[in-house]
PDB file of N, CA and C in Angstrom:
ATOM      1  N   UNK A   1      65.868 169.126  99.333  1.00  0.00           N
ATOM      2  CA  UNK A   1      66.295 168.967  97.962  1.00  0.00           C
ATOM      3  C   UNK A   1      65.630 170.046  97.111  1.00  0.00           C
ATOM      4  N   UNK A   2      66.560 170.589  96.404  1.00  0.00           N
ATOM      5  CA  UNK A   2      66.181 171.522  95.445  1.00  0.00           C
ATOM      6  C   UNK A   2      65.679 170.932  94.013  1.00  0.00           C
ATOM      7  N   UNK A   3      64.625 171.708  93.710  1.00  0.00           N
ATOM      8  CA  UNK A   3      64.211 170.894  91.948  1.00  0.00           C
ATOM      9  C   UNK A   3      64.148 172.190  91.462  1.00  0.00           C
ATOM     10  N   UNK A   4      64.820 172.186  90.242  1.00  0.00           N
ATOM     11  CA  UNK A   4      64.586 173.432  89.236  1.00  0.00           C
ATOM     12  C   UNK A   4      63.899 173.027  88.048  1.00  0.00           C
ATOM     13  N   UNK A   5      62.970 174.287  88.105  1.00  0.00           N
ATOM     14  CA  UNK A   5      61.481 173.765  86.794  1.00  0.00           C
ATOM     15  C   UNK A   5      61.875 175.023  85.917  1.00  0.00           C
ATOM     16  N   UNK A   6      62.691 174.245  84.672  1.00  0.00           N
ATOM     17  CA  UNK A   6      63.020 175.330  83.616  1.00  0.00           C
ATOM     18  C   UNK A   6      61.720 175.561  82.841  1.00  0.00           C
ATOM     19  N   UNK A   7      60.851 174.693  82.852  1.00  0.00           N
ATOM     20  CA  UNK A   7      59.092 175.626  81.990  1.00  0.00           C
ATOM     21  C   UNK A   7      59.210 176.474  82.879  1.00  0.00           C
ATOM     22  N   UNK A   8      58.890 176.876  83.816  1.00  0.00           N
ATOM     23  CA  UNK A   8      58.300 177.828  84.652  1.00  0.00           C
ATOM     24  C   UNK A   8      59.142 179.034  84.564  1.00  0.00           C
ATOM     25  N   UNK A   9      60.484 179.048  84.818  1.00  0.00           N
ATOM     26  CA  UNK A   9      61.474 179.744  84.064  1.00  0.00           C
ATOM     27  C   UNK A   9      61.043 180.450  82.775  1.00  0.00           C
ATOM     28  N   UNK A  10      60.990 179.463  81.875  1.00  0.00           N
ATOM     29  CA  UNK A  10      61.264 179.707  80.186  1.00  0.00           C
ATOM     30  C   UNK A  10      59.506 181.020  80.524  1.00  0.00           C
ATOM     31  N   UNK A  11      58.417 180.506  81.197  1.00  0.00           N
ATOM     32  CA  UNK A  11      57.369 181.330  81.282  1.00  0.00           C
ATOM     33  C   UNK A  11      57.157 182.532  81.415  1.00  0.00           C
ATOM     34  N   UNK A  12      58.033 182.625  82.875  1.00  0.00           N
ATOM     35  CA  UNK A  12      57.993 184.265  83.409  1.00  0.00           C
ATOM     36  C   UNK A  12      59.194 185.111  83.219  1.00  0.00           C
ATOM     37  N   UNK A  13      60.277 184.380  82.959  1.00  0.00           N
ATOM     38  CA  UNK A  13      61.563 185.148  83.283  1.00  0.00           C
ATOM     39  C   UNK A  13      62.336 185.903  84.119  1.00  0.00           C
ATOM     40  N   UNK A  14      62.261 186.884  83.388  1.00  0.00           N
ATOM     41  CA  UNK A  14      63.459 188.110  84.830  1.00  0.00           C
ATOM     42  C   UNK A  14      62.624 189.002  85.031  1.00  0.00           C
ATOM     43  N   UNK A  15      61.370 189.147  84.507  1.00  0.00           N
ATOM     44  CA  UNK A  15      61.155 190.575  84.651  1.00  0.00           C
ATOM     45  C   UNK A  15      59.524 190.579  84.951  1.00  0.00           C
ATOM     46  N   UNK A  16      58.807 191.372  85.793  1.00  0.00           N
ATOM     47  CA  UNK A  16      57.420 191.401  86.003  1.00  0.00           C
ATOM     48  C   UNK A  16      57.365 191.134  87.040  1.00  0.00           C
ATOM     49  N   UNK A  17      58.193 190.910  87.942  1.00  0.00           N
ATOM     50  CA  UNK A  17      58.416 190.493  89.685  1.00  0.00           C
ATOM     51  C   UNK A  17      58.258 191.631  90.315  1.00  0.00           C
ATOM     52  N   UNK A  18      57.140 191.200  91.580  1.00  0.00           N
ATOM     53  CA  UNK A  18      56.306 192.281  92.654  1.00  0.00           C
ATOM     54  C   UNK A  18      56.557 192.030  93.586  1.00  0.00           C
ATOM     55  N   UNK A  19      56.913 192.214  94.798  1.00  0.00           N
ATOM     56  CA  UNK A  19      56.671 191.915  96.134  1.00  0.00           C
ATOM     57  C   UNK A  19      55.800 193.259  96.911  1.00  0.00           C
ATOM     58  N   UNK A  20      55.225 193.384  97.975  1.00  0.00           N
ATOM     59  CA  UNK A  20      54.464 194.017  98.827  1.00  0.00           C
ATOM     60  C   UNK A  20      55.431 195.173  99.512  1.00  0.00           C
ATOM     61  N   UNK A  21      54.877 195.939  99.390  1.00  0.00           N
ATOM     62  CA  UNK A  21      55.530 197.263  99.815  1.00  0.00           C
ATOM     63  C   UNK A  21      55.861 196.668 101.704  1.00  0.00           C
ATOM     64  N   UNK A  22      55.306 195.702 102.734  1.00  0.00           N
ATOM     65  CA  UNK A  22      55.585 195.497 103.778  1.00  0.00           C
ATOM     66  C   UNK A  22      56.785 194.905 103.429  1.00  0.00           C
ATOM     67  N   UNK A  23      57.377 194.361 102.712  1.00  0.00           N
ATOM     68  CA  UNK A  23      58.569 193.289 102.754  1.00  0.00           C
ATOM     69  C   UNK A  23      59.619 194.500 103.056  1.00  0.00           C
ATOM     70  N   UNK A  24      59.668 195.346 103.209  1.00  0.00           N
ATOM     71  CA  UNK A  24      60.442 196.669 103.361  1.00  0.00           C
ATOM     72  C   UNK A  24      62.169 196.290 102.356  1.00  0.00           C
ATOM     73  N   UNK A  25      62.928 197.303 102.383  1.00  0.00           N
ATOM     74  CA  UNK A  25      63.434 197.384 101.689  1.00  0.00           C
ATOM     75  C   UNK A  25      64.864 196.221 101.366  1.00  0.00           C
ATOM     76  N   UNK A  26      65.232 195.953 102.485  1.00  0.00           N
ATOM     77  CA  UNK A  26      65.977 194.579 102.483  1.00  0.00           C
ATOM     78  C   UNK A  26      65.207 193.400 101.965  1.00  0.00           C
ATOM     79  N   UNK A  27      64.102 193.168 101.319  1.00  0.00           N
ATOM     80  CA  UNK A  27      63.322 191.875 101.344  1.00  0.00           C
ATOM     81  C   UNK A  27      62.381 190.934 102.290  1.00  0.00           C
ATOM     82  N   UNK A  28      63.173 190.708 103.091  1.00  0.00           N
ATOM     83  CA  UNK A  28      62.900 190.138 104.473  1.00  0.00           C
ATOM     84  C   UNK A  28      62.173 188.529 104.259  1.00  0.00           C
ATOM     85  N   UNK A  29      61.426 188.178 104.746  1.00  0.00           N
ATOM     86  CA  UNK A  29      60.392 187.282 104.478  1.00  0.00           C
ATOM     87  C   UNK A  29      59.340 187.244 103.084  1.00  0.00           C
ATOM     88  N   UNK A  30      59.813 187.273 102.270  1.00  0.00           N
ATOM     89  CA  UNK A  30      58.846 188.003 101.046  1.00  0.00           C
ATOM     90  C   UNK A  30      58.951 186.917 100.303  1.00  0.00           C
ATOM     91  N   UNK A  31      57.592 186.728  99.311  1.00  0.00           N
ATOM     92  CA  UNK A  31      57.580 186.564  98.508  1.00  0.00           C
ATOM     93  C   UNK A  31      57.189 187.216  96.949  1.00  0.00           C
ATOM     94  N   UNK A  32      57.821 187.086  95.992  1.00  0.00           N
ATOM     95  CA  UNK A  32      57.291 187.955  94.923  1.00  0.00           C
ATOM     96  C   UNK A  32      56.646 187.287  94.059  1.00  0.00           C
ATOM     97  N   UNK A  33      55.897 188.035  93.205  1.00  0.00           N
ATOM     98  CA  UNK A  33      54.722 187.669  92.313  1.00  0.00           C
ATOM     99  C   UNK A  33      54.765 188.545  90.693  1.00  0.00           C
ATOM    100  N   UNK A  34      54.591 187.137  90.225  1.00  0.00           N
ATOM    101  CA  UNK A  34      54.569 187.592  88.801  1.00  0.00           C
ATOM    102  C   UNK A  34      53.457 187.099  87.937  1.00  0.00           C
ATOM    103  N   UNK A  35      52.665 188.015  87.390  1.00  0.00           N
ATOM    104  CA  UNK A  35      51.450 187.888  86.768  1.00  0.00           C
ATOM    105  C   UNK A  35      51.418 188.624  85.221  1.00  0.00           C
ATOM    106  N   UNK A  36      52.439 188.662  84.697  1.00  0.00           N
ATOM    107  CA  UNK A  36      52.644 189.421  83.670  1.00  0.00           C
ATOM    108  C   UNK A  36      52.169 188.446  82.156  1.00  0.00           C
ATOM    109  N   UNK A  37      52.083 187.156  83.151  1.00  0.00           N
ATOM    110  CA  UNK A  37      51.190 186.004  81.555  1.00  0.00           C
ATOM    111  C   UNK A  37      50.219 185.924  81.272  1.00  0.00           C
ATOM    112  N   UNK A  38      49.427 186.286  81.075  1.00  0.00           N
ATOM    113  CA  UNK A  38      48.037 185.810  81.149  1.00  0.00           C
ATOM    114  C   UNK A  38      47.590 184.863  81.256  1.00  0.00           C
ATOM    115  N   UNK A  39      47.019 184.502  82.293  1.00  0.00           N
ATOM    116  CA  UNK A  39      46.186 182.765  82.760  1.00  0.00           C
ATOM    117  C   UNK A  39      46.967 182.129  83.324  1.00  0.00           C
ATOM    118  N   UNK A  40      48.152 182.841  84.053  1.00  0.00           N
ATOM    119  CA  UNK A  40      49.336 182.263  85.096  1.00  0.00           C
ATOM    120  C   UNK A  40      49.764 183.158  85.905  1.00  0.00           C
ATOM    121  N   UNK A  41      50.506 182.765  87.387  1.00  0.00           N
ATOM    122  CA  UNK A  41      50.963 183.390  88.109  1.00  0.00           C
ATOM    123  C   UNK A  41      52.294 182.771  89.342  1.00  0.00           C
ATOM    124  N   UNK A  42      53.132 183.740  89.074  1.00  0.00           N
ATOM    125  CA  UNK A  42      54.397 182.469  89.398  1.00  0.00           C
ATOM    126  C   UNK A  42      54.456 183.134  90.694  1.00  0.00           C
ATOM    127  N   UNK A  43      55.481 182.538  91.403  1.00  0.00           N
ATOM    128  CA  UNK A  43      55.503 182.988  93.030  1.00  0.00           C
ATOM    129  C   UNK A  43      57.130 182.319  93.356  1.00  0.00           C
ATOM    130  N   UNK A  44      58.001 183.388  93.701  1.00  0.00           N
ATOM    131  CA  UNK A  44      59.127 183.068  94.104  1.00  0.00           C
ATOM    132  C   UNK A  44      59.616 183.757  94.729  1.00  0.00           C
ATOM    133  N   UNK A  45      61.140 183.360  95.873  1.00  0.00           N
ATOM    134  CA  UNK A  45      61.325 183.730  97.162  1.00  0.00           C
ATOM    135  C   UNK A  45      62.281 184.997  96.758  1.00  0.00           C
ATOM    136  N   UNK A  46      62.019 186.005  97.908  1.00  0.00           N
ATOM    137  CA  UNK A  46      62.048 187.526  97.038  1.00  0.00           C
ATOM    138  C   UNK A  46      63.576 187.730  97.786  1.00  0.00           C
ATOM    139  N   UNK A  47      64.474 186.683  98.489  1.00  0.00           N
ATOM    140  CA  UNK A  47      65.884 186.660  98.785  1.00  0.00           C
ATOM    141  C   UNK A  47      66.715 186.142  97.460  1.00  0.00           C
ATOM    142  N   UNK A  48      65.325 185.444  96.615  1.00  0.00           N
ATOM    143  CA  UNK A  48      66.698 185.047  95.293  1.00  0.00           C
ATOM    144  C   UNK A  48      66.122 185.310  94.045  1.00  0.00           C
ATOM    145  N   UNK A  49      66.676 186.418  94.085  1.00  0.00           N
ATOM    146  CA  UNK A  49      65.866 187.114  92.693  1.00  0.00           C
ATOM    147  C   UNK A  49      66.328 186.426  91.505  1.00  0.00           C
ATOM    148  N   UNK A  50      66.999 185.588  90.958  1.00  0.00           N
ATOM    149  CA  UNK A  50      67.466 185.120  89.913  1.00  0.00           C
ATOM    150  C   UNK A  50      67.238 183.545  90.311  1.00  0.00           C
ATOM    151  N   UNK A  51      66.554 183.560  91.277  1.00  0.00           N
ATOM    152  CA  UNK A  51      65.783 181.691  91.428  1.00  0.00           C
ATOM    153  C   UNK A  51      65.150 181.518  90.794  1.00  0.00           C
ATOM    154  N   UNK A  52      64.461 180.297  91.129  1.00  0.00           N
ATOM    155  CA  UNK A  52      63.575 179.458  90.151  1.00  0.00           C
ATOM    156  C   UNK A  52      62.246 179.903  90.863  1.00  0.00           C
ATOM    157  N   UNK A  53      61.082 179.561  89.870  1.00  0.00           N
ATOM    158  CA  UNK A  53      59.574 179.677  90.568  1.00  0.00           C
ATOM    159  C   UNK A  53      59.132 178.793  91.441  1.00  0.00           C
ATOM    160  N   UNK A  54      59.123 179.148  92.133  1.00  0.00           N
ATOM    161  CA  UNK A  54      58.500 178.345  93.659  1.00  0.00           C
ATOM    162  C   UNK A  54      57.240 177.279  93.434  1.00  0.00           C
ATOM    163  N   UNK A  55      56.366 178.298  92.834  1.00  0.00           N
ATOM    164  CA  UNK A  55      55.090 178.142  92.463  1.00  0.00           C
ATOM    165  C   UNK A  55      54.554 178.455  91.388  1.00  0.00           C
ATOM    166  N   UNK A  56      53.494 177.894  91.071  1.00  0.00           N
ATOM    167  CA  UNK A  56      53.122 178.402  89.693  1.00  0.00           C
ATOM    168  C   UNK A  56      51.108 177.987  89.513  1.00  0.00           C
ATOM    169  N   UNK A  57      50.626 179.311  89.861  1.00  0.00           N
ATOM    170  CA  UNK A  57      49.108 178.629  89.714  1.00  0.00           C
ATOM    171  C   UNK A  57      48.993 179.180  88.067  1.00  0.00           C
ATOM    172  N   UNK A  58      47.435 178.729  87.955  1.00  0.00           N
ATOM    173  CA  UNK A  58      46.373 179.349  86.297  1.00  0.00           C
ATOM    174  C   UNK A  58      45.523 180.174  87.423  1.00  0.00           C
ATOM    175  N   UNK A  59      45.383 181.184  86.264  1.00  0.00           N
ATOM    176  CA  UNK A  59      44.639 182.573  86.795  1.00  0.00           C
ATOM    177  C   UNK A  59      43.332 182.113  88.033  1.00  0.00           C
ATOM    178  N   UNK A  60      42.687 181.059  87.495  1.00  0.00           N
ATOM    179  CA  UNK A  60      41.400 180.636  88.576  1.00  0.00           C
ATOM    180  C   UNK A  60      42.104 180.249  89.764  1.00  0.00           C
ATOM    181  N   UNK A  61      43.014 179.258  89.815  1.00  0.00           N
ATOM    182  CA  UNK A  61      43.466 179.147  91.382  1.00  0.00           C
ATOM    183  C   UNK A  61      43.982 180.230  92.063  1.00  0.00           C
ATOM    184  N   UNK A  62      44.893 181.224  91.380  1.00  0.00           N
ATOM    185  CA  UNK A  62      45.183 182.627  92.243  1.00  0.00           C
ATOM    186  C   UNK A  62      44.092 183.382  92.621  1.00  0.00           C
ATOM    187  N   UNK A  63      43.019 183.319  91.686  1.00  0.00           N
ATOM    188  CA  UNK A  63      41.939 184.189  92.332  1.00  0.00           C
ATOM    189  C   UNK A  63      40.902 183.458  93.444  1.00  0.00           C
ATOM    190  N   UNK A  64      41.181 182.224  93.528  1.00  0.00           N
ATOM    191  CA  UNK A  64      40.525 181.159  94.375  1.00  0.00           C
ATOM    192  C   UNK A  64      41.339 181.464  95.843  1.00  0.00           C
ATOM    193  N   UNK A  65      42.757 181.813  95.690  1.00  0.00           N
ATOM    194  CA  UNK A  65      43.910 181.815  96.688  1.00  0.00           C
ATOM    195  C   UNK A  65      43.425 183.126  97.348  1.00  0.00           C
ATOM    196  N   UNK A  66      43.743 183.715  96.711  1.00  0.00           N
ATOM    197  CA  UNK A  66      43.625 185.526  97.062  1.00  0.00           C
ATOM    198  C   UNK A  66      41.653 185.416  97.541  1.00  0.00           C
ATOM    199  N   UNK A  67      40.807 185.602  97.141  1.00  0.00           N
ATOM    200  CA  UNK A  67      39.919 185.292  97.477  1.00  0.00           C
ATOM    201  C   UNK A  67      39.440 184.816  99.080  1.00  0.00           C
ATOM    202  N   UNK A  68      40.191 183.567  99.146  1.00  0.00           N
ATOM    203  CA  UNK A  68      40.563 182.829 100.499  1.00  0.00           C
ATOM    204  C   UNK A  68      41.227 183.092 101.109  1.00  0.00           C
ATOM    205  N   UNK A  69      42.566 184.335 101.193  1.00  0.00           N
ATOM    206  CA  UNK A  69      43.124 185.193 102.223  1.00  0.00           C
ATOM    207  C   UNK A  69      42.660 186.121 102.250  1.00  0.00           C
ATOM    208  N   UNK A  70      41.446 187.046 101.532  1.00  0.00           N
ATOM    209  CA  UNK A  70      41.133 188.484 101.771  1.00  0.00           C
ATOM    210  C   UNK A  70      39.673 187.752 103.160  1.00  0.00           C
ATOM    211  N   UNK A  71      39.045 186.358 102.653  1.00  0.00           N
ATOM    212  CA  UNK A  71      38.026 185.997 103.411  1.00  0.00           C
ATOM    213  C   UNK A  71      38.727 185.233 105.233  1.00  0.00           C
ATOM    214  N   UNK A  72      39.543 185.903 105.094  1.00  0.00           N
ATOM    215  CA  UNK A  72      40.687 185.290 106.838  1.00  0.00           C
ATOM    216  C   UNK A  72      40.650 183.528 106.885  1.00  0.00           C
ATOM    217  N   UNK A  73      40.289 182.824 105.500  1.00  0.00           N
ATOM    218  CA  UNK A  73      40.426 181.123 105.575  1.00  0.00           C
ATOM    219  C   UNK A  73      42.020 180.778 106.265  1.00  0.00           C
ATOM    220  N   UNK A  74      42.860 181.453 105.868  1.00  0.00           N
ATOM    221  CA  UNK A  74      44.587 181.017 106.399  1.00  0.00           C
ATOM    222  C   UNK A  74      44.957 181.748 107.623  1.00  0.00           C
ATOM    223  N   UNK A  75      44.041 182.403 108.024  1.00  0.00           N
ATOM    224  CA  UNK A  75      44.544 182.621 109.512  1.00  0.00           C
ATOM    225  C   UNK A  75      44.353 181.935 110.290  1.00  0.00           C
ATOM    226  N   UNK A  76      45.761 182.534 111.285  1.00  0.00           N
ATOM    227  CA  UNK A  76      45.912 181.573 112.494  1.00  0.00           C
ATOM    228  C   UNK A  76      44.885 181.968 113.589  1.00  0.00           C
ATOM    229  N   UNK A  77      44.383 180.747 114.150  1.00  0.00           N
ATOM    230  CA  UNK A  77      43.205 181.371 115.405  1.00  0.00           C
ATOM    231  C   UNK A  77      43.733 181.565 117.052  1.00  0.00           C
TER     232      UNK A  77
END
């Protein structure tokens, strides 16, 4: 089931969306990232560019996130 979160929408919009230079040029498995709010950061699937936000942390949990994948916590063993 799909849920669409129009705050999260109304937040980031259309524009300020990143994905990783690996997602190569078709997209592929990607997700993109938008940090263009200050004290938020949205995360949505980089096959539907005009979707809804997937995700949505405040600046401390992304840097808590990122933090915890640069330290290998989400890898597989």
């Amino acid at each position: 089931m799909r849920h669409e979160n129009p705050a999260s929408q109304q937040v980031f919009g259309a524009t300020g969306w990143r994905r990783a230079s690996l997602c190569g040029p078709n997209g592929g498995n990607c997700v993109e990232v938008n940090a263009k709010n200050p004290g938020y950061v949205g995360v949505r699937d980089s096959k539907r560019l005009t979707g809804e936000v997937i995700l949505q942390f405040d600046a401390s949990a992304w840097t808590r996130f990122l933090t915890g994948m640069r330290a290998g916590t989400f890898d597989r063993e």
